[in-house]
N, C-alpha and C. Protein backbone atom coordinates (compact mmCIF):
# COMPACT_ATOMS: atom_id res chain seq x y z
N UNK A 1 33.52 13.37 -10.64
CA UNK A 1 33.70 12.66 -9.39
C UNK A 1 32.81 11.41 -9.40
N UNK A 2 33.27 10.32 -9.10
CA UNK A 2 32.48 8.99 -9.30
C UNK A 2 31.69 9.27 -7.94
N UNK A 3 30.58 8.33 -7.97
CA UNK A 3 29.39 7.88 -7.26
C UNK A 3 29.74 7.69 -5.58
N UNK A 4 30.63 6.68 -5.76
CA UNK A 4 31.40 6.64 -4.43
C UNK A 4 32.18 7.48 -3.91
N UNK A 5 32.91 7.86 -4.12
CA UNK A 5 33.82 9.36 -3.58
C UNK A 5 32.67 10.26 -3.44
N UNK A 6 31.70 10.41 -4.11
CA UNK A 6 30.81 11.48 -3.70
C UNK A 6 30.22 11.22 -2.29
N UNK A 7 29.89 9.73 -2.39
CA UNK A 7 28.74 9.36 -0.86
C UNK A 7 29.67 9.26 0.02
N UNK A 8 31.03 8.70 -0.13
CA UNK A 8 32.22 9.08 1.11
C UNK A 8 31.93 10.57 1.56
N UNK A 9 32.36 11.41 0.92
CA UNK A 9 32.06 12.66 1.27
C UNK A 9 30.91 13.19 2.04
N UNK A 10 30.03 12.74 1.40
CA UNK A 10 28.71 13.16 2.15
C UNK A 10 29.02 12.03 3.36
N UNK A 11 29.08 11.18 3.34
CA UNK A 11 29.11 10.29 5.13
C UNK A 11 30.09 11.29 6.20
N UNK A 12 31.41 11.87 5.03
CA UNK A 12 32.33 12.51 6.20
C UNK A 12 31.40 13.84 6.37
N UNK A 13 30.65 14.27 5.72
CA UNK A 13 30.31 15.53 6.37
C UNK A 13 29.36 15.39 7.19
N UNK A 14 28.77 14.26 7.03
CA UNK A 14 27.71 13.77 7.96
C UNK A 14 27.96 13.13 9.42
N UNK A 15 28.57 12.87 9.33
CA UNK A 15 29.54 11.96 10.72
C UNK A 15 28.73 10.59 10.56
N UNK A 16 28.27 10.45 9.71
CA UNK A 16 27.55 8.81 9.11
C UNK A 16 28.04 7.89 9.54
N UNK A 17 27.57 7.01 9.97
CA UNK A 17 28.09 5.42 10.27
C UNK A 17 27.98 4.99 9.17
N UNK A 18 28.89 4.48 8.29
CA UNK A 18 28.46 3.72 7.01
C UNK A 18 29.30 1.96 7.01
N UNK A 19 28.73 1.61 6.00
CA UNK A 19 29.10 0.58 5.28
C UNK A 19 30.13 0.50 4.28
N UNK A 20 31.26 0.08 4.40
CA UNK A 20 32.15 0.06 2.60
C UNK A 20 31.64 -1.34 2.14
N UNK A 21 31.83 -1.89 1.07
CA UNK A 21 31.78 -3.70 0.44
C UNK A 21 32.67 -3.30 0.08
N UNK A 22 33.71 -4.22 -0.34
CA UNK A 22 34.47 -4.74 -1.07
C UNK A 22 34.89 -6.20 -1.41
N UNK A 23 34.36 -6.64 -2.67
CA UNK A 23 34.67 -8.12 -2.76
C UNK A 23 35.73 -8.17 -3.27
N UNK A 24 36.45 -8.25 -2.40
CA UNK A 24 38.15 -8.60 -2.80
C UNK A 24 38.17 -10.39 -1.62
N UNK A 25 38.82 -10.78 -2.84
CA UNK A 25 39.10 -12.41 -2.42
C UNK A 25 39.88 -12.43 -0.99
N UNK A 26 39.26 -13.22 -0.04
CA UNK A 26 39.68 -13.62 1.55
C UNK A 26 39.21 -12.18 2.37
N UNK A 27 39.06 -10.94 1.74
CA UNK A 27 38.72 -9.77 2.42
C UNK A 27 36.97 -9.91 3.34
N UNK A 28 37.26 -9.45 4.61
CA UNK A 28 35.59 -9.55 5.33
C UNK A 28 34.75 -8.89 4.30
N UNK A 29 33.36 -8.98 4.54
CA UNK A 29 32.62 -9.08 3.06
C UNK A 29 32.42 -7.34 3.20
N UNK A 30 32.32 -6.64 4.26
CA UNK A 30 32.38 -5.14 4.76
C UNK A 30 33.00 -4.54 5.67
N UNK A 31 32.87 -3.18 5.40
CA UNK A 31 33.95 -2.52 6.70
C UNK A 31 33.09 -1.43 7.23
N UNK A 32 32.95 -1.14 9.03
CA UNK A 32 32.33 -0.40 9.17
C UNK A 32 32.72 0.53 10.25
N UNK A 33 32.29 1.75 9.70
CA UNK A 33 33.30 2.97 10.60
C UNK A 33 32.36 4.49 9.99
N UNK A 34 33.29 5.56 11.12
CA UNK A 34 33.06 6.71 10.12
C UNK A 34 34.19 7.53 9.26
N UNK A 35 33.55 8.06 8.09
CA UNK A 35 34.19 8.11 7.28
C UNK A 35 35.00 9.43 7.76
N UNK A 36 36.97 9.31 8.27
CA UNK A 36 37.37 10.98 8.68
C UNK A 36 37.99 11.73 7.56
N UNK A 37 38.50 10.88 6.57
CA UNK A 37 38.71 11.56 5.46
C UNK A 37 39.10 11.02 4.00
N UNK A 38 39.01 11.32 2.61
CA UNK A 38 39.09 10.74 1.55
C UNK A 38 40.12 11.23 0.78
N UNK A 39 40.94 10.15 0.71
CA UNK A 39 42.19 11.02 -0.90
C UNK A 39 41.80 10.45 -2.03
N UNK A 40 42.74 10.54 -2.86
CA UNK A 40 42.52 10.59 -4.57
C UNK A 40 43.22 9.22 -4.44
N UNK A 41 43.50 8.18 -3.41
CA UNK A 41 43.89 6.79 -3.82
C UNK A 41 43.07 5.86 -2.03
N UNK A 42 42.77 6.52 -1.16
CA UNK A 42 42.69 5.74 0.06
C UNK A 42 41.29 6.70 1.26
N UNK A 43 40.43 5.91 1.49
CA UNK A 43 39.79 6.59 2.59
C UNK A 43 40.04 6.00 3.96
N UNK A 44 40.14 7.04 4.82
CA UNK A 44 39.86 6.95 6.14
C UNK A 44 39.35 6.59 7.20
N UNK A 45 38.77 5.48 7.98
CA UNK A 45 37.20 4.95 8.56
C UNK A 45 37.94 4.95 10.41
N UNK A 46 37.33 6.11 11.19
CA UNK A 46 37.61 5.72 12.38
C UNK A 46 36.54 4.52 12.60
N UNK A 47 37.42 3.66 13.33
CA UNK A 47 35.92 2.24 13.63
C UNK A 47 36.25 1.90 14.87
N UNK A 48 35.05 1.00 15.41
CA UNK A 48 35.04 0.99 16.74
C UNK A 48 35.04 -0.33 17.20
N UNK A 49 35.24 -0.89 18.25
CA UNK A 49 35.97 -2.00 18.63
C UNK A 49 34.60 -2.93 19.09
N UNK A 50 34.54 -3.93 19.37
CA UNK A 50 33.67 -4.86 20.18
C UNK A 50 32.94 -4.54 21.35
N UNK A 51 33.50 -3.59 22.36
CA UNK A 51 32.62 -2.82 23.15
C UNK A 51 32.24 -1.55 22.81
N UNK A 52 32.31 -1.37 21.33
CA UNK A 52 31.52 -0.21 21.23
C UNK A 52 32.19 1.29 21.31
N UNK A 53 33.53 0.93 21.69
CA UNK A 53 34.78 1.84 21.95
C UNK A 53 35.16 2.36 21.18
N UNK A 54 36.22 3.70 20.78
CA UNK A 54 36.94 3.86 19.81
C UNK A 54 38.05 2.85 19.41
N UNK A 55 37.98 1.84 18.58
CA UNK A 55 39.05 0.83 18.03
C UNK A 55 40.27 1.25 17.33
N UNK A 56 40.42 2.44 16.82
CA UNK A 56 41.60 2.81 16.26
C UNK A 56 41.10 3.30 14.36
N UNK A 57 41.68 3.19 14.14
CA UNK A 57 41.13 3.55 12.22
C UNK A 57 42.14 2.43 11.36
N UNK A 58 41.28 2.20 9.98
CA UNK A 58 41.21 1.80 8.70
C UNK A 58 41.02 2.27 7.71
N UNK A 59 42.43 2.18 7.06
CA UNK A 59 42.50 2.93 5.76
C UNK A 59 42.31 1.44 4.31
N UNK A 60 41.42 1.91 3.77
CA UNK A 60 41.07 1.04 2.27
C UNK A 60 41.39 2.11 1.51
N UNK A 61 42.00 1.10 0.28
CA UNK A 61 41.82 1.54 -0.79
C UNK A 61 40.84 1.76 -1.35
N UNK A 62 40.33 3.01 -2.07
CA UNK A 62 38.90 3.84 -2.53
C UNK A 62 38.93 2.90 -3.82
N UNK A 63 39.40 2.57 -5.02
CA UNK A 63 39.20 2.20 -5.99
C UNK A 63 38.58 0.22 -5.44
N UNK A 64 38.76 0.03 -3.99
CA UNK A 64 38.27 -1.25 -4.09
C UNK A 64 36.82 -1.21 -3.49
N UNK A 65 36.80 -0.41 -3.18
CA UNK A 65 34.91 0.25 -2.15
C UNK A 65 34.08 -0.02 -3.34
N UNK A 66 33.17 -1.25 -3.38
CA UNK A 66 32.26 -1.02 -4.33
C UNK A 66 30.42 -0.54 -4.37
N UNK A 67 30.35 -0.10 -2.65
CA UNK A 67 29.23 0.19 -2.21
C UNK A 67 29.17 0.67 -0.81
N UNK A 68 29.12 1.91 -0.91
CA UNK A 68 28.74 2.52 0.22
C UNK A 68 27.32 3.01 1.04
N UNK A 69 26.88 2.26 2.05
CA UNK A 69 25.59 2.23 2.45
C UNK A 69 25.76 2.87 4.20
N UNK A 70 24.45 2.87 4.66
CA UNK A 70 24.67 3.47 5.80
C UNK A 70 24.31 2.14 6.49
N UNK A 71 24.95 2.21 7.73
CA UNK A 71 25.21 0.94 8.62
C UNK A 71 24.03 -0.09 9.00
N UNK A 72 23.69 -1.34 9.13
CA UNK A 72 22.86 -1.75 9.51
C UNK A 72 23.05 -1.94 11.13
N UNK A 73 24.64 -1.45 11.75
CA UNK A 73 24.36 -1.32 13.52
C UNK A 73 23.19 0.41 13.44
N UNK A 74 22.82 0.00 14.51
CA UNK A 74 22.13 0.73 15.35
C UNK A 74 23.24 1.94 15.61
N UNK A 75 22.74 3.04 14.70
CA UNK A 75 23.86 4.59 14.93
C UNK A 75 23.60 5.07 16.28
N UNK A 76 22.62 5.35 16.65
CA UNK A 76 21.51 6.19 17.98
C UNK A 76 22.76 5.40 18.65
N UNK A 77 22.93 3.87 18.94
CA UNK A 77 23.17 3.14 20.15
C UNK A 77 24.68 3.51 20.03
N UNK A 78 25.59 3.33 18.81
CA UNK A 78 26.99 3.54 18.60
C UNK A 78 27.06 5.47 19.07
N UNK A 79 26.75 6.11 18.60
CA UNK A 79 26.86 7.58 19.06
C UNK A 79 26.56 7.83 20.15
N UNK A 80 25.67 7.18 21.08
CA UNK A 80 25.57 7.31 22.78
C UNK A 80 26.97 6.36 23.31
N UNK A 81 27.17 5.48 22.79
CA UNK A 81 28.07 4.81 23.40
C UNK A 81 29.56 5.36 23.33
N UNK A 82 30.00 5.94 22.39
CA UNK A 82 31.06 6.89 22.08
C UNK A 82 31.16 8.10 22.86
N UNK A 83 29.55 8.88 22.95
CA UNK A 83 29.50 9.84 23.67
C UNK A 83 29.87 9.37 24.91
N UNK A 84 29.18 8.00 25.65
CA UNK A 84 29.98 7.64 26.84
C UNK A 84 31.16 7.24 27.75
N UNK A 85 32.02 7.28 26.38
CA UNK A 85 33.46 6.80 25.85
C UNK A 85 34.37 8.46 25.94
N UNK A 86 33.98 9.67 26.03
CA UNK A 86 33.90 11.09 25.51
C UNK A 86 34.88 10.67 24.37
N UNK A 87 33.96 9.99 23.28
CA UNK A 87 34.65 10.13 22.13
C UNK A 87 33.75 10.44 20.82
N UNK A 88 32.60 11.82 21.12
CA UNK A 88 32.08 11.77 19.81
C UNK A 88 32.45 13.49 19.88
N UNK A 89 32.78 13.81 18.39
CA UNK A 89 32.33 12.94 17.38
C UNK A 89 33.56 12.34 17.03
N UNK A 90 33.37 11.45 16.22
CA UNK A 90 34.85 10.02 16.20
C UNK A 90 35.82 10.67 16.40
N UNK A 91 36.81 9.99 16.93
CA UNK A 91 38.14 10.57 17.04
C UNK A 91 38.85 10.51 15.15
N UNK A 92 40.04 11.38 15.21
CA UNK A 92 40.46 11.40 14.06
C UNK A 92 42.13 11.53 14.83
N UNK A 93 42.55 11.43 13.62
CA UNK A 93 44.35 11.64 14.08
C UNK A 93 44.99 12.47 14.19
N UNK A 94 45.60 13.02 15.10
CA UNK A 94 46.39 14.29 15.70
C UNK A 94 47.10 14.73 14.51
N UNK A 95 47.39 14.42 13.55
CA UNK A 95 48.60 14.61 12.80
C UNK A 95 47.50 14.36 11.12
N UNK A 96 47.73 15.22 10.18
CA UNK A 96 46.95 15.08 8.67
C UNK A 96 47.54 13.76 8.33
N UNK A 97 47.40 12.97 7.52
CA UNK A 97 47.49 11.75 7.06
C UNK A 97 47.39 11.76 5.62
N UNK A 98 48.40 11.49 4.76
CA UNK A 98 48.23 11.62 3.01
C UNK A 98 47.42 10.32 2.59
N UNK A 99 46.49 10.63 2.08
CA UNK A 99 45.69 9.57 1.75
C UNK A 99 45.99 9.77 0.17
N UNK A 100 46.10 10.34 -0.20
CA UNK A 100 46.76 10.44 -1.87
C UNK A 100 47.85 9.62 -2.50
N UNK A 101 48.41 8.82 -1.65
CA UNK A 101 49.98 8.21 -1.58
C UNK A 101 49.81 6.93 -0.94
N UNK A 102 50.33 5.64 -1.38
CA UNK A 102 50.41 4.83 -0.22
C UNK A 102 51.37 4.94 0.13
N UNK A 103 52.79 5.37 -0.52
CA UNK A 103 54.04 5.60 0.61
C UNK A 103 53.70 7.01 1.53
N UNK A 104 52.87 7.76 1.29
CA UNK A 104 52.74 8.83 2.31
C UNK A 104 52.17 8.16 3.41
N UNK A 105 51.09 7.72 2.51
CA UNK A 105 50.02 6.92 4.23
C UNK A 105 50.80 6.58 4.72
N UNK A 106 51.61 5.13 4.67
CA UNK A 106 52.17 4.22 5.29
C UNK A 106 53.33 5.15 6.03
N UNK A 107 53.92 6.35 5.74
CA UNK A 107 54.90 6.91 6.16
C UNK A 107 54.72 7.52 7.28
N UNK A 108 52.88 8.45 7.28
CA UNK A 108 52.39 8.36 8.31
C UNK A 108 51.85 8.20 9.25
N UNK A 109 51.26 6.50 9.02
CA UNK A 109 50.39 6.15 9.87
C UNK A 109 51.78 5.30 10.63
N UNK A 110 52.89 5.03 9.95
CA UNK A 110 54.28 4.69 10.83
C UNK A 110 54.69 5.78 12.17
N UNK A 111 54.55 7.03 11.74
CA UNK A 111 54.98 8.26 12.65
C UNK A 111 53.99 8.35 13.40
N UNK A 112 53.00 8.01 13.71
CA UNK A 112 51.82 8.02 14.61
C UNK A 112 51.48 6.96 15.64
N UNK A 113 52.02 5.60 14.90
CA UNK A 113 51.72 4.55 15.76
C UNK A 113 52.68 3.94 15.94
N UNK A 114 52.81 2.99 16.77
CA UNK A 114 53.34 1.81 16.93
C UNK A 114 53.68 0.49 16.30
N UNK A 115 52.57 0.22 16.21
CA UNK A 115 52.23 -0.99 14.80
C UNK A 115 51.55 -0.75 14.25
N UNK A 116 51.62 -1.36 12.35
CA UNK A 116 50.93 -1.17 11.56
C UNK A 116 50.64 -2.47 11.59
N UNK A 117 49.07 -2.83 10.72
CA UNK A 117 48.89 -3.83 10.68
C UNK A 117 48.18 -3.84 9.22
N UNK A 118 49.50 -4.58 7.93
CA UNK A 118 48.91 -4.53 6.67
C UNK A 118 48.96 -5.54 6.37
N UNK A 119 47.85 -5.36 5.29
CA UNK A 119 46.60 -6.41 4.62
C UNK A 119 47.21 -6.12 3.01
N UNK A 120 47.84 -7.65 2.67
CA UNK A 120 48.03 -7.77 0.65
C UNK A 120 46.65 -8.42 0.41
N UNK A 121 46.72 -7.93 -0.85
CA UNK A 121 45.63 -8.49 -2.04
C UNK A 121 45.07 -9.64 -1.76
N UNK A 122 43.98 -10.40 -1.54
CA UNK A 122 44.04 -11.58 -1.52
C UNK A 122 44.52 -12.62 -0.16
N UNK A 123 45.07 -11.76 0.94
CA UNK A 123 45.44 -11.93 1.83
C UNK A 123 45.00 -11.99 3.35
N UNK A 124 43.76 -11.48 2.77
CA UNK A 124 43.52 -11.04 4.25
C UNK A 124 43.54 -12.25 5.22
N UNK A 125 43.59 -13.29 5.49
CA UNK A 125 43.33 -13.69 6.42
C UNK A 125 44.47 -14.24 7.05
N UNK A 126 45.79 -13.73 6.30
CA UNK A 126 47.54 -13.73 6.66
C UNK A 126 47.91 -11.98 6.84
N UNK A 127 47.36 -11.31 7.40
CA UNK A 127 47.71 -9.93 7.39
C UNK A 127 49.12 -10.09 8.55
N UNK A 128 50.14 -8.98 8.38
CA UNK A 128 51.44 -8.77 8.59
C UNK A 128 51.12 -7.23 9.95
N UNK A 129 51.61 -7.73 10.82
CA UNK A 129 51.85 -6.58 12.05
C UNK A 129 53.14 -6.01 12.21
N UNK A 130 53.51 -4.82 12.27
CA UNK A 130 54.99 -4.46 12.90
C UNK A 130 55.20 -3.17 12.77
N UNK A 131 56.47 -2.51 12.84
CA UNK A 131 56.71 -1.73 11.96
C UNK A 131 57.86 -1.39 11.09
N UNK A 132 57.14 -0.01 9.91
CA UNK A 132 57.39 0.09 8.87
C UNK A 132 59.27 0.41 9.17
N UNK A 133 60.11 -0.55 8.34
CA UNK A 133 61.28 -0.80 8.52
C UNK A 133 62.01 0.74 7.73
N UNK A 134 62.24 0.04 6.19
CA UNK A 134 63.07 0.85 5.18
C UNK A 134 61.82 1.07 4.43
N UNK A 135 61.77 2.16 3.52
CA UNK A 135 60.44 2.77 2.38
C UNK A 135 61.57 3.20 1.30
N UNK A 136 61.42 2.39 0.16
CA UNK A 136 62.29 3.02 -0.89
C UNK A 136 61.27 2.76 -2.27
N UNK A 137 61.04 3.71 -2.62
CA UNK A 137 60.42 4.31 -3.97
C UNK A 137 58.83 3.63 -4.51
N UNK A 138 58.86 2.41 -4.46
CA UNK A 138 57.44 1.85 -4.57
C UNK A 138 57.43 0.64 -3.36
N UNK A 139 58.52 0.30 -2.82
CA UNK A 139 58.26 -0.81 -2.13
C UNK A 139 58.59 -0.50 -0.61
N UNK A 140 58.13 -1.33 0.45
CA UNK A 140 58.84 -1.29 1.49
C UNK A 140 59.16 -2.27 2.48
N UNK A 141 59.48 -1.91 3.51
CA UNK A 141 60.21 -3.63 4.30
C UNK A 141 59.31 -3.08 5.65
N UNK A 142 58.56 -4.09 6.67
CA UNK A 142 58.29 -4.10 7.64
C UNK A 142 58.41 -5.04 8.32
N UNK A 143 59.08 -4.58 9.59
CA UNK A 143 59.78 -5.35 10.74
C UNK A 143 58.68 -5.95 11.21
N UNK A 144 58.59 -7.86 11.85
CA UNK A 144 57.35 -8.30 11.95
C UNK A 144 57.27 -8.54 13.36
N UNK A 145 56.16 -8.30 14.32
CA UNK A 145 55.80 -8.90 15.28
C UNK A 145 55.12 -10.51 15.41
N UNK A 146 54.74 -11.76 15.54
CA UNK A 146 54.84 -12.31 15.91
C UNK A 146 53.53 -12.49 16.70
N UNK A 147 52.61 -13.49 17.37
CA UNK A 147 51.88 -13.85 17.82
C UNK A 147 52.04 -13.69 19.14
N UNK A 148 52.77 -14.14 19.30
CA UNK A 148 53.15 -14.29 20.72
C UNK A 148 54.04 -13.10 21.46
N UNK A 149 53.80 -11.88 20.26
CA UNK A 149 54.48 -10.53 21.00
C UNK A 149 55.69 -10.67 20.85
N UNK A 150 56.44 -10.96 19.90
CA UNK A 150 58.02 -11.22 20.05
C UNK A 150 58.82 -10.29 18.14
N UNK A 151 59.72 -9.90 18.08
CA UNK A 151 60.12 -8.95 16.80
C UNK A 151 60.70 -10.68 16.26
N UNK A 152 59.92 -10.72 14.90
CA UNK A 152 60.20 -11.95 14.42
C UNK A 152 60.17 -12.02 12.67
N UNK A 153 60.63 -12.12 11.98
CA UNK A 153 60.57 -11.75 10.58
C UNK A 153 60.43 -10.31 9.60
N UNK A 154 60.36 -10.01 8.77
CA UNK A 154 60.29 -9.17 8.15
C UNK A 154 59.22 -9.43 6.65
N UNK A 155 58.45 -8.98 6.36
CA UNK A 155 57.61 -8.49 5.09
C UNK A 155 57.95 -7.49 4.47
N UNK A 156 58.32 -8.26 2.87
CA UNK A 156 58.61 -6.98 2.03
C UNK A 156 57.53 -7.09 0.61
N UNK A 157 57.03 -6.38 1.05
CA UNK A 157 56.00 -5.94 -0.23
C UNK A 157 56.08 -4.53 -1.43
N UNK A 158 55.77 -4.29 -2.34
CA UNK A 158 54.97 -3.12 -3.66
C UNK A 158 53.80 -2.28 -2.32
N UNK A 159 54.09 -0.92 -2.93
CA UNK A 159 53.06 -0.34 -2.13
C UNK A 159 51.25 -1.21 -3.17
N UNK A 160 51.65 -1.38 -4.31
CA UNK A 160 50.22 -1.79 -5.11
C UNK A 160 49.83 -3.19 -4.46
N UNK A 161 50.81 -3.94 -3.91
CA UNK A 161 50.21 -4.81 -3.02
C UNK A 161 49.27 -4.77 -1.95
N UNK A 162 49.23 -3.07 -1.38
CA UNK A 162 48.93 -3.10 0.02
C UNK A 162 47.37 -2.63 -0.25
N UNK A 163 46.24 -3.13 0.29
CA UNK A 163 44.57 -3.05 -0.06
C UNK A 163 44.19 -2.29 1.56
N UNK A 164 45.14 -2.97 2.21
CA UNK A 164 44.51 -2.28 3.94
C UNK A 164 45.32 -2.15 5.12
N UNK A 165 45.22 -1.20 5.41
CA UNK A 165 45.92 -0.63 6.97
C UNK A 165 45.51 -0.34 8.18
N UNK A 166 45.60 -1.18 9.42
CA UNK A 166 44.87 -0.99 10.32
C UNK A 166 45.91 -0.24 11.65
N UNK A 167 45.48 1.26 12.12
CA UNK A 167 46.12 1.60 13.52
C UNK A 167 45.42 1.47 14.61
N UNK A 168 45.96 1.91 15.93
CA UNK A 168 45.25 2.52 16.64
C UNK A 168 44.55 1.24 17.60
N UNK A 169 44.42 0.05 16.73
CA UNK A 169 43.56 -0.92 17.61
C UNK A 169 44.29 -1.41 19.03
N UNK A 170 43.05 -2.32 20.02
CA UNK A 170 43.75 -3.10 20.75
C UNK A 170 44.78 -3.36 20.61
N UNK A 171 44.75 -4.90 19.64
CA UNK A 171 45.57 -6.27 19.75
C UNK A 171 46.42 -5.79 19.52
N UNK A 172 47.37 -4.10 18.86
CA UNK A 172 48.34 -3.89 18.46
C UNK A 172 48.72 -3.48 19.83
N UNK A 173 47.79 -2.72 20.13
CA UNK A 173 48.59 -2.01 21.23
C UNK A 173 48.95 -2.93 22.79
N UNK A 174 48.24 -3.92 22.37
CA UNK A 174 48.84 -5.26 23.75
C UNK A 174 49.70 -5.74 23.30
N UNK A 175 50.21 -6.25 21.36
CA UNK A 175 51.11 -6.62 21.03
C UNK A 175 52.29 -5.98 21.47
N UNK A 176 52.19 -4.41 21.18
CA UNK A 176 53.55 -3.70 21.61
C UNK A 176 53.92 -4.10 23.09
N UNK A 177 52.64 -3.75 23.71
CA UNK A 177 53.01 -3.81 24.97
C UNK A 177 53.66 -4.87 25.55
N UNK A 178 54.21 -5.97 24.74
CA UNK A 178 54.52 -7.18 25.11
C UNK A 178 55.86 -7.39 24.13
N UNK A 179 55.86 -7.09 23.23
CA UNK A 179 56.99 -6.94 22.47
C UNK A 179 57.74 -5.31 22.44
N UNK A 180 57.54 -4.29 23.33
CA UNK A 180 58.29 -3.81 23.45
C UNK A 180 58.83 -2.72 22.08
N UNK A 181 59.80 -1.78 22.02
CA UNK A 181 60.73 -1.28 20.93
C UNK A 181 61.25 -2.07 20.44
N UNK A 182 61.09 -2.15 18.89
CA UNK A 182 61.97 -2.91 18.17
C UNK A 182 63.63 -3.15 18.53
N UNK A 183 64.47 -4.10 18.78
CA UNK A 183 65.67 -3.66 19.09
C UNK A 183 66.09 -2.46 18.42
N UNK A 184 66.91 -1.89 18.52
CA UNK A 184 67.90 -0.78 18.24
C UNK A 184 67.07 0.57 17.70
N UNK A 185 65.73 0.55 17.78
CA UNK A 185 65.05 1.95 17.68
C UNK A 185 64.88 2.53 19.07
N UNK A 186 64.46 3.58 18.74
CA UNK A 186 64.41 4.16 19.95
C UNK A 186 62.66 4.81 20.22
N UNK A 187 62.13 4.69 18.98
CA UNK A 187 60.69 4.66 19.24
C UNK A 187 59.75 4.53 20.56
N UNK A 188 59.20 5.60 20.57
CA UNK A 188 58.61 5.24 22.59
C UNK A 188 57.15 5.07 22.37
N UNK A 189 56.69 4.11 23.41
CA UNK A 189 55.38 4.05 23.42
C UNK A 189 53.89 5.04 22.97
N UNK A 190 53.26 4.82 22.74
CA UNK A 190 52.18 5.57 22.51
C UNK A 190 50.88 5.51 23.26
């Protein structure tokens, strides 16, 4: 078991606030959350929003984590503030989540939410919102939301393209709320 998958582990058993790095080109220089669970291709990070809130979760790819440290926020202040939120210890997702797979992930962090919001290689600072359209064998198509809350293009990417997945947050969930069910699904709010 490598170095990192080990200290993931120990953060999830710990309920740790940690640190990931990853220097992947245009990617923020860290990611910070707690760790809810680790597969053999993707970990888990419930993270928390700007007020200190539960923000929703982030899934990275484990092979791009090149340092896992414990947080330089203030844990004491984030774990009272959650507790004041009645959200400790972190929330996790009603439903198991294949972190072993990126077509599993993506299959179920689609059945759980509303919008996904994925991050290509090199991309981050053009990341793609919507949701997950057609999934066929390594690749898939996602229906795009739009800035301004409106169903507007489509992204088709390689699951090996995809480095990051964000649910659960705000801006998605005001996006929906403004853009609505995709036409012709029948998908209901969350």
């Amino acid at each position: 078991m490598s170095p990192i998958r080990r200290r993931l582990l120990r953060a999830r058993a710990a309920t740790e606030l940690v640190r990931l790095e990853r220097p992947l080109a245009g990617d923020a220089p860290h990611h910070e959350g707690y760790v809810v669970d680790v597969g053999a291709r993707w970990v888990l990070l419930s993270v928390t929003n700007e007020a200190i809130a539960p923000g929703g979760f982030r899934a990275l790819r484990v092979r791009d984590v090149h340092r896992v440290s414990r947080s330089k926020i203030n844990d004491r202040f984030v774990r009272a503030s959650l507790e004041a939120h009645d959200a400790w210890p972190p929330p996790r997702p009603s439903t198991a989540i294949d972190l072993d797979t990126t077509g599993g992930l993506l299959d179920d962090l689609a059945a759980g939410w509303d919008l996904l919001t994925v991050y290509v290689d090199g991309e981050a600072e053009a990341c793609s919102i919507g949701q997950l359209r057609r999934h066929r064998g390594r690749r898939f198509t996602l229906a795009e939301v739009n800035t301004q809350g409106e169903w507007d293009g489509v992204l088709r990417r390689t699951h090996a393209a995809v480095d990051r997945l964000d649910v659960g947050g705000a801006y998605e969930a005001a996006l929906f709320r403004v853009a609505g069910p995709r036409p012709g699904t029948e998908k209901p709010s969350r």
